[in-house]
Protein backbone atom coordinates (compact mmCIF):
# COMPACT_ATOMS: atom_id res chain seq x y z
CA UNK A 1 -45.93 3.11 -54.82
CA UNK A 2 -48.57 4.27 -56.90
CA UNK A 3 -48.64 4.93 -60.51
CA UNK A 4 -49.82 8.01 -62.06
CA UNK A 5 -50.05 9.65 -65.28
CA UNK A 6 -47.92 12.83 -66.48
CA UNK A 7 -51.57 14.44 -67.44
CA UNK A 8 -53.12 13.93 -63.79
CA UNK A 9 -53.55 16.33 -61.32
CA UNK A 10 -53.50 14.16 -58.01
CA UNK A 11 -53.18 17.05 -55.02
CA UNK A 12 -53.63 13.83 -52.17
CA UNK A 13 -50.82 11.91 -50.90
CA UNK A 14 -53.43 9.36 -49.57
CA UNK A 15 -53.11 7.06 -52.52
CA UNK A 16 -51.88 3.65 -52.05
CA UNK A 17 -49.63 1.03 -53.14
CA UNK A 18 -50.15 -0.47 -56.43
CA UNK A 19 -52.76 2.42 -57.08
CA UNK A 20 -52.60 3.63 -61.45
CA UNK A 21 -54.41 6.63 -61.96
CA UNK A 22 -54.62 7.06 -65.43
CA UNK A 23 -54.73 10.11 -68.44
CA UNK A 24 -56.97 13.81 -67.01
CA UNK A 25 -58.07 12.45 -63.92
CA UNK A 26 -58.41 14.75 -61.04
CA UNK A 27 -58.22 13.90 -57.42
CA UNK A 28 -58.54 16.90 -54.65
CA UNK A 29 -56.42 16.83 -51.57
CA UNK A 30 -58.48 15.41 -48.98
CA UNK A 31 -59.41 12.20 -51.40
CA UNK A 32 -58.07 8.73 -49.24
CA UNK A 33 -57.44 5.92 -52.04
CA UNK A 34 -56.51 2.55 -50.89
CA UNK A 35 -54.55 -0.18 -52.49
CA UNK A 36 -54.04 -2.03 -56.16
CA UNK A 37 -56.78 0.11 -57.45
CA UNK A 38 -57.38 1.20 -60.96
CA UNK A 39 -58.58 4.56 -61.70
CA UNK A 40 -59.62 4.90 -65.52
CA UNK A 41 -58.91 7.87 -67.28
CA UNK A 42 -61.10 11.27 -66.93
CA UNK A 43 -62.33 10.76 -63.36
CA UNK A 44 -62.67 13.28 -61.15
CA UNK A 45 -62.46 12.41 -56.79
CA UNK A 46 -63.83 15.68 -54.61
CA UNK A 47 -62.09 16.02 -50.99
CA UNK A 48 -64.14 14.20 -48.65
CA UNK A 49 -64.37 10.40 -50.25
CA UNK A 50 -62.80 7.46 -49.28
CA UNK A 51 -62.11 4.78 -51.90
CA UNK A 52 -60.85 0.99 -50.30
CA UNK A 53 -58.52 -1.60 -51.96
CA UNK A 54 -58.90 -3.15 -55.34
CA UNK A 55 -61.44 -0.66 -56.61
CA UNK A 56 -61.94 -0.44 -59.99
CA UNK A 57 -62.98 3.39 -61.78
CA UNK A 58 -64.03 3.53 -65.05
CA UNK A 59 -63.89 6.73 -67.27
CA UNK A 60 -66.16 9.49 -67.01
CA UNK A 61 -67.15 8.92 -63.29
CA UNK A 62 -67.40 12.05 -60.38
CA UNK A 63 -66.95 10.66 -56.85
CA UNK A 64 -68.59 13.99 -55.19
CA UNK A 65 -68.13 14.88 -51.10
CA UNK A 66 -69.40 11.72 -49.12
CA UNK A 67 -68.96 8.90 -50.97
CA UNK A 68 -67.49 5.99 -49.34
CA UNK A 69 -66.33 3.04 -51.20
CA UNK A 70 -65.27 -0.59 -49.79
CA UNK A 71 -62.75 -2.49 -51.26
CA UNK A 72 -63.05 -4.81 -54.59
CA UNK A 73 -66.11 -2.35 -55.62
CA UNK A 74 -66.48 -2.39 -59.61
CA UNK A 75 -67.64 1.19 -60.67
CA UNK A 76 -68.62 1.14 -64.61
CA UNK A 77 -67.81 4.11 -67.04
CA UNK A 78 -69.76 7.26 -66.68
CA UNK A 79 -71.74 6.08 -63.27
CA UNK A 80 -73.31 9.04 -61.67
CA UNK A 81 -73.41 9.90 -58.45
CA UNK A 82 -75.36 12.69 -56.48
CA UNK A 83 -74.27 13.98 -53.14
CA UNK A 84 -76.93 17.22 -52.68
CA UNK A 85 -81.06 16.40 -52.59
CA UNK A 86 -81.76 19.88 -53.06
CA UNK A 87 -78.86 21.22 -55.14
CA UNK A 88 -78.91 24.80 -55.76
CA UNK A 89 -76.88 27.44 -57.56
CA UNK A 90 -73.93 28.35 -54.91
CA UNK A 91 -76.19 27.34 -51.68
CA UNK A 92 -74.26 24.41 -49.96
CA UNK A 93 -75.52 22.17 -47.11
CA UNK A 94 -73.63 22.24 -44.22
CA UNK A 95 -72.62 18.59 -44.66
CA UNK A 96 -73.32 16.45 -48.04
CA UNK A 97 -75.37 13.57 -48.12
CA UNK A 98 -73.29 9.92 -46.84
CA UNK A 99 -73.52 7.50 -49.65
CA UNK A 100 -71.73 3.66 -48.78
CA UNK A 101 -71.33 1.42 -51.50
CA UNK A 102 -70.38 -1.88 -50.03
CA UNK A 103 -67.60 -4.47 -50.42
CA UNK A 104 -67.93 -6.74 -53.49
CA UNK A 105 -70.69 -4.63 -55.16
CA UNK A 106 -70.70 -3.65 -58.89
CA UNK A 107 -72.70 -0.38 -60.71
CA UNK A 108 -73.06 -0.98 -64.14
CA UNK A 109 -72.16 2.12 -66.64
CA UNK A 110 -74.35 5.04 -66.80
CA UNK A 111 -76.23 3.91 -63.37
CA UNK A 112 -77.21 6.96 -61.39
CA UNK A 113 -76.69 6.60 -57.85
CA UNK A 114 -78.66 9.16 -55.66
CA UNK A 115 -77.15 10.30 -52.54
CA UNK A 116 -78.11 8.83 -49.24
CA UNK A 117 -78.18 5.23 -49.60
CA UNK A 118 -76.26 2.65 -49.27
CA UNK A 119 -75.82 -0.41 -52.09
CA UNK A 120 -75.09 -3.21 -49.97
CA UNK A 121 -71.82 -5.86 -50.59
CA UNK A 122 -71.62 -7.87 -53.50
CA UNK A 123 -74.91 -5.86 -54.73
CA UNK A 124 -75.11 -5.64 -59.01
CA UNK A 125 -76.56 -2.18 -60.15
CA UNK A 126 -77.54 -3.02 -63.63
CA UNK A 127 -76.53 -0.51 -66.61
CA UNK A 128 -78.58 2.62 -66.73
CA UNK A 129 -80.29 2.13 -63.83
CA UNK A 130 -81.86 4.80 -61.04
CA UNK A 131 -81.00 4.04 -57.59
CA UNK A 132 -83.09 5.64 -55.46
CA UNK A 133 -83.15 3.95 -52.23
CA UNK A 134 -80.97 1.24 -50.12
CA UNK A 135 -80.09 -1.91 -51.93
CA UNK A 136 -79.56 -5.24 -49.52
CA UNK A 137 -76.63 -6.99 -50.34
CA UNK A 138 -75.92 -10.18 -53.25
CA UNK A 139 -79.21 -8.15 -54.96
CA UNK A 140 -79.53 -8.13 -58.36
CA UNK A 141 -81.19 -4.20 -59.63
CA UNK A 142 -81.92 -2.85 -62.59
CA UNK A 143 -84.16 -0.23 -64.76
CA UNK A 144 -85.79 3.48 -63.83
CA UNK A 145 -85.76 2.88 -60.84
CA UNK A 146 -84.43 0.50 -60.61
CA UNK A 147 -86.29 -2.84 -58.97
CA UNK A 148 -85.43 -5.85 -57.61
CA UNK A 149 -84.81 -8.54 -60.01
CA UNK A 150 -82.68 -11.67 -58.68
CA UNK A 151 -79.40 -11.98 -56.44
CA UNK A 152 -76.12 -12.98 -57.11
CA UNK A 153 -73.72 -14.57 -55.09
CA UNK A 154 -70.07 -13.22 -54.03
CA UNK A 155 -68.40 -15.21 -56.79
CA UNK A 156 -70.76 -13.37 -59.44
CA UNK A 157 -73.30 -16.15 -60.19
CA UNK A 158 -76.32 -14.24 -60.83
CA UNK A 159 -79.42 -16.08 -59.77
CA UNK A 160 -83.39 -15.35 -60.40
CA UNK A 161 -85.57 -14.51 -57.95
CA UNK A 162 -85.66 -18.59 -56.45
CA UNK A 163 -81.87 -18.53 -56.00
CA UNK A 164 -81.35 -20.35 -58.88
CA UNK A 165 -78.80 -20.25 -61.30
CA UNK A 166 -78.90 -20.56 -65.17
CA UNK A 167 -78.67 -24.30 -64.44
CA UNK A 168 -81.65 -24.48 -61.95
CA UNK A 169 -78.72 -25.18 -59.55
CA UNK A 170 -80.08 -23.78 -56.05
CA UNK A 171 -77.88 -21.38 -54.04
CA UNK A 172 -77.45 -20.22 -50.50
CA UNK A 173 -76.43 -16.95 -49.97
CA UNK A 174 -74.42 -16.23 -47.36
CA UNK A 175 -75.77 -14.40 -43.94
């Protein structure tokens, strides 16, 4: 059963087990949340996204029409996310822009995510970064726009651009 707050105005019934959705958050009917997942307060889910297991919302995030979201994703407070290329006052596309963020992967807070691509799993989005094209997975991104910096492996360890770790241990990432 999931948990949510007096103040919340959750019109799905697609939430799952273990779900809390915290203080002013707004989810629209359509909205599909899995399992054990932890939406922060003041977030707002459109119809048409799908949010896996374990997922973690901070405050101040909009999950707009086509977002998709694996399970154990880490979304920091007051990420950004885009879902129209050429928005304009009341003209709608037909269908929004698909944008997949991956199993595993984390967006740092205040990251803008533009719509379209895909962050790959276990992918780190640095804080305030621009993403403005795909990101492979166990990548390490960060700045405007946001570039390529080092990977990181699907336990966290983040690793420079040789694989190696703070240690100068080598890692293989998996395939």
């Amino acid at each position: 059963m999931a948990i949510i707050h007096t103040s919340s105005d959750v019109q799905t019934s697609n939430i799952g087990d273990g779900t809390s959705v915290w203080q002013y958050t707004v989810i629209l009917k359509g909205a599909i949340i899995g399992n054990h997942c932890n939406i922060n307060c003041n977030v707002f889910i459109e119809n048409d996204v799908i949010v896996g297991d374990t997922v973690t919302i901070k405050p101040g995030v909009q999950l707009w029409d086509g977002l998709r979201i694996g399970d154990s994703v880490f979304i920091g407070p007051n990420v950004t996310f885009t879902n129209d290329l050429v928005p304009r006052s009341k003209q709608y596309p037909k269908k929004f822009a698909q944008t997949i963020i991956e199993r595993g992967a984390s967006l740092g807070a205040n990251s803008t995510i533009i719509a379209g691509n895909k962050i790959g799993s276990y992918a780190f989005i640095g804080a305030g970064s621009l993403v403005c094209k795909e990101i492979p997975k166990n990548t390490v991104w960060y700045g405007n726009p946001a570039k390529h910096k080092g990977y990181i492996t699907n336990l966290g360890v983040l690793l420079d651009m040789n694989f190696k770790d703070k240690n100068g241990k080598i890692h293989n990432l998996p395939e």
